[in-house]
Every structure is written in C-alpha cells, then in structure tokens.
C-alpha atoms as a PDB file:
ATOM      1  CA  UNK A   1     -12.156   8.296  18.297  1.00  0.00           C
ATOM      2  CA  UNK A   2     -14.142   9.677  15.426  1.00  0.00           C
ATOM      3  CA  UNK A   3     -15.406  12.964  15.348  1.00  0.00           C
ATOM      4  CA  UNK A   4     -18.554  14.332  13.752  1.00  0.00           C
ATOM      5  CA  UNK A   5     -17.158  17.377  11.156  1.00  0.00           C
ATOM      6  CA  UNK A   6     -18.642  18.557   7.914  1.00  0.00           C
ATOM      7  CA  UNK A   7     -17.053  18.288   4.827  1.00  0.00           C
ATOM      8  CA  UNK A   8     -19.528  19.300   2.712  1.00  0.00           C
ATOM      9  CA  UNK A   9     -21.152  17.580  -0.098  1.00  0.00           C
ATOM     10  CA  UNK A  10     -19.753  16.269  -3.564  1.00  0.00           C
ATOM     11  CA  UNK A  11     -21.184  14.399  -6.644  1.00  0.00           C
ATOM     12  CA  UNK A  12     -20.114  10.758  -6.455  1.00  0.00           C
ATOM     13  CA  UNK A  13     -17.962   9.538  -8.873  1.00  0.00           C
ATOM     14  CA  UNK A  14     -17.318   6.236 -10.490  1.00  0.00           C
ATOM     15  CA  UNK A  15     -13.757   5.431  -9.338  1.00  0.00           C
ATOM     16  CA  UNK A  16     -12.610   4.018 -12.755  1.00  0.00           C
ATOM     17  CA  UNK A  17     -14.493   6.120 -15.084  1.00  0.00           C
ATOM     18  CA  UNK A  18     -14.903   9.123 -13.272  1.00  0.00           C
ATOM     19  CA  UNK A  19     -18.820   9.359 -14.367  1.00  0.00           C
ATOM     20  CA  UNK A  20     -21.184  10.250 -11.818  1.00  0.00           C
ATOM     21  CA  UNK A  21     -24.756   8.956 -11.621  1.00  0.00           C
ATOM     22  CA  UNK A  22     -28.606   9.536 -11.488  1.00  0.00           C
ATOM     23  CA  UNK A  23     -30.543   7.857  -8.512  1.00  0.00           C
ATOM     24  CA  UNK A  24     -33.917   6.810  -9.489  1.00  0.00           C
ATOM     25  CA  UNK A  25     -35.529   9.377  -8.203  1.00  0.00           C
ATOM     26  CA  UNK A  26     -32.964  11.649 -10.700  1.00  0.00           C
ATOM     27  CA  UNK A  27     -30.927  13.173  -8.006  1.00  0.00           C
ATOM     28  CA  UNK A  28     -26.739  13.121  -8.387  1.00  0.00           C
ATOM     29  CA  UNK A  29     -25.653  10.505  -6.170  1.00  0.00           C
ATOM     30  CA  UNK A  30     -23.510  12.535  -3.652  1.00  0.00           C
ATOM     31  CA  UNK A  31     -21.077  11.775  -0.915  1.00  0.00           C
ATOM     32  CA  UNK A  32     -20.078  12.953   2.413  1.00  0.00           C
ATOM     33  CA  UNK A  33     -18.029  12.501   5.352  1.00  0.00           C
ATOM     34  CA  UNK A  34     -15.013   9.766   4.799  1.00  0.00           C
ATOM     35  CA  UNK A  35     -16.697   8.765   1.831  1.00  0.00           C
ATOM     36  CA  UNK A  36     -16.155  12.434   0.277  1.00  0.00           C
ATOM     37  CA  UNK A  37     -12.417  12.552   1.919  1.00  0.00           C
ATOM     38  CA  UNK A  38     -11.558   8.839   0.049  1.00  0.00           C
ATOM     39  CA  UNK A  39     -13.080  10.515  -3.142  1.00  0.00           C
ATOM     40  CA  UNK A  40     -10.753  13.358  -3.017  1.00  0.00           C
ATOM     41  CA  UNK A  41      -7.609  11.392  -2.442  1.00  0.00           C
ATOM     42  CA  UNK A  42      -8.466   9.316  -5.421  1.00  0.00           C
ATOM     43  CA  UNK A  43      -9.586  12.141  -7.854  1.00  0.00           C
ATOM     44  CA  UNK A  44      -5.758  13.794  -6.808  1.00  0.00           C
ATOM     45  CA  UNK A  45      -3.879  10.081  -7.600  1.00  0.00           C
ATOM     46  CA  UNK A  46      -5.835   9.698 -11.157  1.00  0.00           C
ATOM     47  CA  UNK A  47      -4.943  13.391 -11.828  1.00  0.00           C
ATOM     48  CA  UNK A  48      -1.893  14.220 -13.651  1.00  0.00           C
ATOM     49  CA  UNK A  49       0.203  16.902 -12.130  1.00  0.00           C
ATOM     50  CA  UNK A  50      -0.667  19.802 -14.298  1.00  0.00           C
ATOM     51  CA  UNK A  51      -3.757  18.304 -15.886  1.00  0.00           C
ATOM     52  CA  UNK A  52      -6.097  20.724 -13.647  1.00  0.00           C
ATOM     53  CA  UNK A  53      -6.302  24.200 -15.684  1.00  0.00           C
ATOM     54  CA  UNK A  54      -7.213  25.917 -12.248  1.00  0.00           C
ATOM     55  CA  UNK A  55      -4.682  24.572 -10.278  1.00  0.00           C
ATOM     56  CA  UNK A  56      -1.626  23.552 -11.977  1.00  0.00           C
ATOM     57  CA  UNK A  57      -0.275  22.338  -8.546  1.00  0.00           C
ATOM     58  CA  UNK A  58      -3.140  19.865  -8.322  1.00  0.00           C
ATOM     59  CA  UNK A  59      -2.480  16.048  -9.280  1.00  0.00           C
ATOM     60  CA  UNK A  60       0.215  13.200  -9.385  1.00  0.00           C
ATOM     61  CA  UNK A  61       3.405  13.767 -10.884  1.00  0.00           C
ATOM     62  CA  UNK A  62       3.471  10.129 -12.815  1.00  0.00           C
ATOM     63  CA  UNK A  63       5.605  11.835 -15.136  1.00  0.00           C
ATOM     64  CA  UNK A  64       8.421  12.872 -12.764  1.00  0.00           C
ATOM     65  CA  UNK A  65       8.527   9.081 -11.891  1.00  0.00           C
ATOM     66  CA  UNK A  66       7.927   7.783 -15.124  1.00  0.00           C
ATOM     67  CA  UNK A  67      11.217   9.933 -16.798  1.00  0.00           C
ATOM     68  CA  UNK A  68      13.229   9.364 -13.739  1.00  0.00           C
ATOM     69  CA  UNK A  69      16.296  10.982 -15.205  1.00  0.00           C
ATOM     70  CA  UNK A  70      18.560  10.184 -12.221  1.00  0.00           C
ATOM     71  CA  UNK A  71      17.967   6.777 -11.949  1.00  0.00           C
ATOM     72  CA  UNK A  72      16.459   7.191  -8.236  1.00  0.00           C
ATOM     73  CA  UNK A  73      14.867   4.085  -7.169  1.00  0.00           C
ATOM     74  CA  UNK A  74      10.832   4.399  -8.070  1.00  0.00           C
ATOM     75  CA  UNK A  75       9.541   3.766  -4.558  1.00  0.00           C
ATOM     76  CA  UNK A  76      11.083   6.783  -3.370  1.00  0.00           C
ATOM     77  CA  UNK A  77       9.916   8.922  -6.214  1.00  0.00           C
ATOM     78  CA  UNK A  78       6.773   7.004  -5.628  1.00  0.00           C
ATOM     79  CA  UNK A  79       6.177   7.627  -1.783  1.00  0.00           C
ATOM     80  CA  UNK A  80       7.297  11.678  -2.343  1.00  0.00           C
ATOM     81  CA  UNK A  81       4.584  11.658  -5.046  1.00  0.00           C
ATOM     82  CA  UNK A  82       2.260  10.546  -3.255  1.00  0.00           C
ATOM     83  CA  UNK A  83       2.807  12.393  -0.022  1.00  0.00           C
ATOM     84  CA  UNK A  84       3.055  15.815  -2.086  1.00  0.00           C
ATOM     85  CA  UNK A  85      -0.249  14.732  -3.962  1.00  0.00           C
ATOM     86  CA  UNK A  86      -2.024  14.457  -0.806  1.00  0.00           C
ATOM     87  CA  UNK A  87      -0.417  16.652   1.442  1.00  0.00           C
ATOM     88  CA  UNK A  88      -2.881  18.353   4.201  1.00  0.00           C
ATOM     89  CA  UNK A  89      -2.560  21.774   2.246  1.00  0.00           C
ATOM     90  CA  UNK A  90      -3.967  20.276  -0.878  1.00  0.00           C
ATOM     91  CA  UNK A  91      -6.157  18.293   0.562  1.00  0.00           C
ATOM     92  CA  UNK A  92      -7.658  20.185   4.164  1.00  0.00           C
ATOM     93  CA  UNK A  93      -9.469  17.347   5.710  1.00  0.00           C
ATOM     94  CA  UNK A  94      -6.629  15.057   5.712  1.00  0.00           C
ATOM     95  CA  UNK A  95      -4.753  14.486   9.662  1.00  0.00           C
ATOM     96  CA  UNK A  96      -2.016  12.584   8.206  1.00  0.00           C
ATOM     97  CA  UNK A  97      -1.021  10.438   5.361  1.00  0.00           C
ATOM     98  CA  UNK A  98       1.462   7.615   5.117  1.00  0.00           C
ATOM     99  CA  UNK A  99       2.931   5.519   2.209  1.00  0.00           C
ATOM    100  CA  UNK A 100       2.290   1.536   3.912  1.00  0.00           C
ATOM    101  CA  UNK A 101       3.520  -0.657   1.318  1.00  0.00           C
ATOM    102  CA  UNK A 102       4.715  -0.494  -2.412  1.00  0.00           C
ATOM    103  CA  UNK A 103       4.824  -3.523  -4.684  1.00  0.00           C
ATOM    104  CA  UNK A 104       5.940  -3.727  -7.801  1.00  0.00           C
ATOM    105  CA  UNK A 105       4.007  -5.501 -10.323  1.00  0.00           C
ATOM    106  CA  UNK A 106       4.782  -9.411 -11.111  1.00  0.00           C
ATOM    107  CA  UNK A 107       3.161  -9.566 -14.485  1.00  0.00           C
ATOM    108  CA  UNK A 108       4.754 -10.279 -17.953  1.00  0.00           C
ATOM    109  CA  UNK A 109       4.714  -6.470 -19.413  1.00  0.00           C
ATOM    110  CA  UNK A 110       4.348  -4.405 -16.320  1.00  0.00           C
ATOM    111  CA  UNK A 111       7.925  -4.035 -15.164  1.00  0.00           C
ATOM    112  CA  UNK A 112       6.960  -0.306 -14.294  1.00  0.00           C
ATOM    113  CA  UNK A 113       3.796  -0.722 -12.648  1.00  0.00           C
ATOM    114  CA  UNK A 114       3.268  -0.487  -8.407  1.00  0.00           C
ATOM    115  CA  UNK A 115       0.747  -0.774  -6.364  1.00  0.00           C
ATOM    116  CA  UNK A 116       1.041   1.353  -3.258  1.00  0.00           C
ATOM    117  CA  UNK A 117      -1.113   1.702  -0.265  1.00  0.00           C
ATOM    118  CA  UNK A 118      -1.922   4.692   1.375  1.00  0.00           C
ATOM    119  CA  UNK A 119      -2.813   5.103   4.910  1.00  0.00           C
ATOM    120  CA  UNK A 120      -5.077   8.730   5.383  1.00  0.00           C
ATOM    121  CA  UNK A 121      -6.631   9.701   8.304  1.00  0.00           C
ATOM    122  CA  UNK A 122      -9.078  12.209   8.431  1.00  0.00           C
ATOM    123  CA  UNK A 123      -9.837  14.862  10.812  1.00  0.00           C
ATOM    124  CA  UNK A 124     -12.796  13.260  12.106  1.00  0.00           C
ATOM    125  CA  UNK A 125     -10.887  10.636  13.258  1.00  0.00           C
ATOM    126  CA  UNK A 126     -11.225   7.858  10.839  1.00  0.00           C
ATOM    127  CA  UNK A 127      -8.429   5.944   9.332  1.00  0.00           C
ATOM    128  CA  UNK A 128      -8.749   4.085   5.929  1.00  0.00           C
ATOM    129  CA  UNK A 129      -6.392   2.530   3.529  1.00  0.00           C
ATOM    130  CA  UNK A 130      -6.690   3.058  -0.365  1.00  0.00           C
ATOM    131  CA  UNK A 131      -4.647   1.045  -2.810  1.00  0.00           C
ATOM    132  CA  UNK A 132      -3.895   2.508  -6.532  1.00  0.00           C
ATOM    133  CA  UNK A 133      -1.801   1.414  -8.620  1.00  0.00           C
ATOM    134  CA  UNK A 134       0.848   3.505 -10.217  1.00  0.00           C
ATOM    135  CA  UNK A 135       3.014   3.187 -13.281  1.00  0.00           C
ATOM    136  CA  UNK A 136       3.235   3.703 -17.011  1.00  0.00           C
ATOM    137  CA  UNK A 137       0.741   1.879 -18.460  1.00  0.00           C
END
C-alpha cells in the first residue's frame, strides 16, 4: 500500500559522478518522491563518515571497516555500517532498512570489495532494493 507524502524536491544527481544536470529547457533536473528517498540513501553510502563539514555524523564509515583492528568478520562491520548510515534518524523518510545479501567480490585484486543489497522502505509505502558496492578500492 503506497501512500501519497511529500518529500520535497532535490537536484538530481548523477549516481557515479555526483554532477547534476540542465534539461533543455535549462532547468536542474530534480527528483521527488522514491526517486528523492533512493537519492538520499545513495548520497549517505558514497559519503565518507566525517566527509560532511556540517554534519560530521553524516556518511559511511568505510574506514572503520577498512582498518578493522579486531579482526571482526567484514559483513558484520558491513551490515552495522550500513544500518547506522541509513538509520531513520539520519535519514526521516525511511520505514525500515535491512541488509539482504552481502557478496564478496570474485575478481583477481578485489579481495576487500562487497557488494551488499539494501532493502529500504519508505514511508509512503514503497519498497526498493539498491545495490553498492563497498570496499577499499
């Protein structure tokens, strides 16, 4: 059952480069809705913990699993990362979150690297998946 709530409005971003865009008609290309929620979660995961000079609190903590000075297995210091990153405080129009699956990378050179997916659903109902990948390179 979806739900029709306002978000608001944001500038679109490119996912990979983070550069947002001009329409022909030179308007920002904006989001809104699940769209805008999606963008958030992913803006949080590509954001170091830290990085954010007006909210120190805001981003992934890749370097808390990347040092792992306790030699706890990475999918745990994964799934906390992520569920921290994205919690419903930082990010209001979450319902719930849930780590679904964590794989670590099979290529030559990439023994640190995971891809996790993420299960959000938002307070207007809607449930999506993401996938990022996480590691140290």
């Amino acid at each position: 059952m979806s739900t029709s709530i306002d978000f608001g409005k944001v500038v679109a971003q490119d996912q990979r480069s983070g550069d947002v865009y001009v329409d022909r008609d030179g308007e920002l290309n904006t989001l809104e809705g699940t769209p805008l929620v999606v963008q958030e979660c992913m803006v949080a995961l590509k954001t170091i913990l830290g990085e954010e000079v007006f909210d120190m609190e805001w981003g992934f903590d890749i370097f808390g699993i990347i040092s792992n000075p306790f030699g706890v297995d990475p999918m745990i210091l994964i799934m906390s990362a992520v569920m921290a990153c994205l919690s419903t405080s930082k990010i209001p129009m979450l319902r719930e979150v849930s780590v679904t699956n964590i794989r670590a990378s099979t290529k030559e050179g990439e023994e640190n690297n995971y891809d996790v997916d993420i299960g959000i659903s938002t307070l207007s109902g809607e449930d999506v998946t993401l996938t990022t990948n996480v590691g140290d390179s």
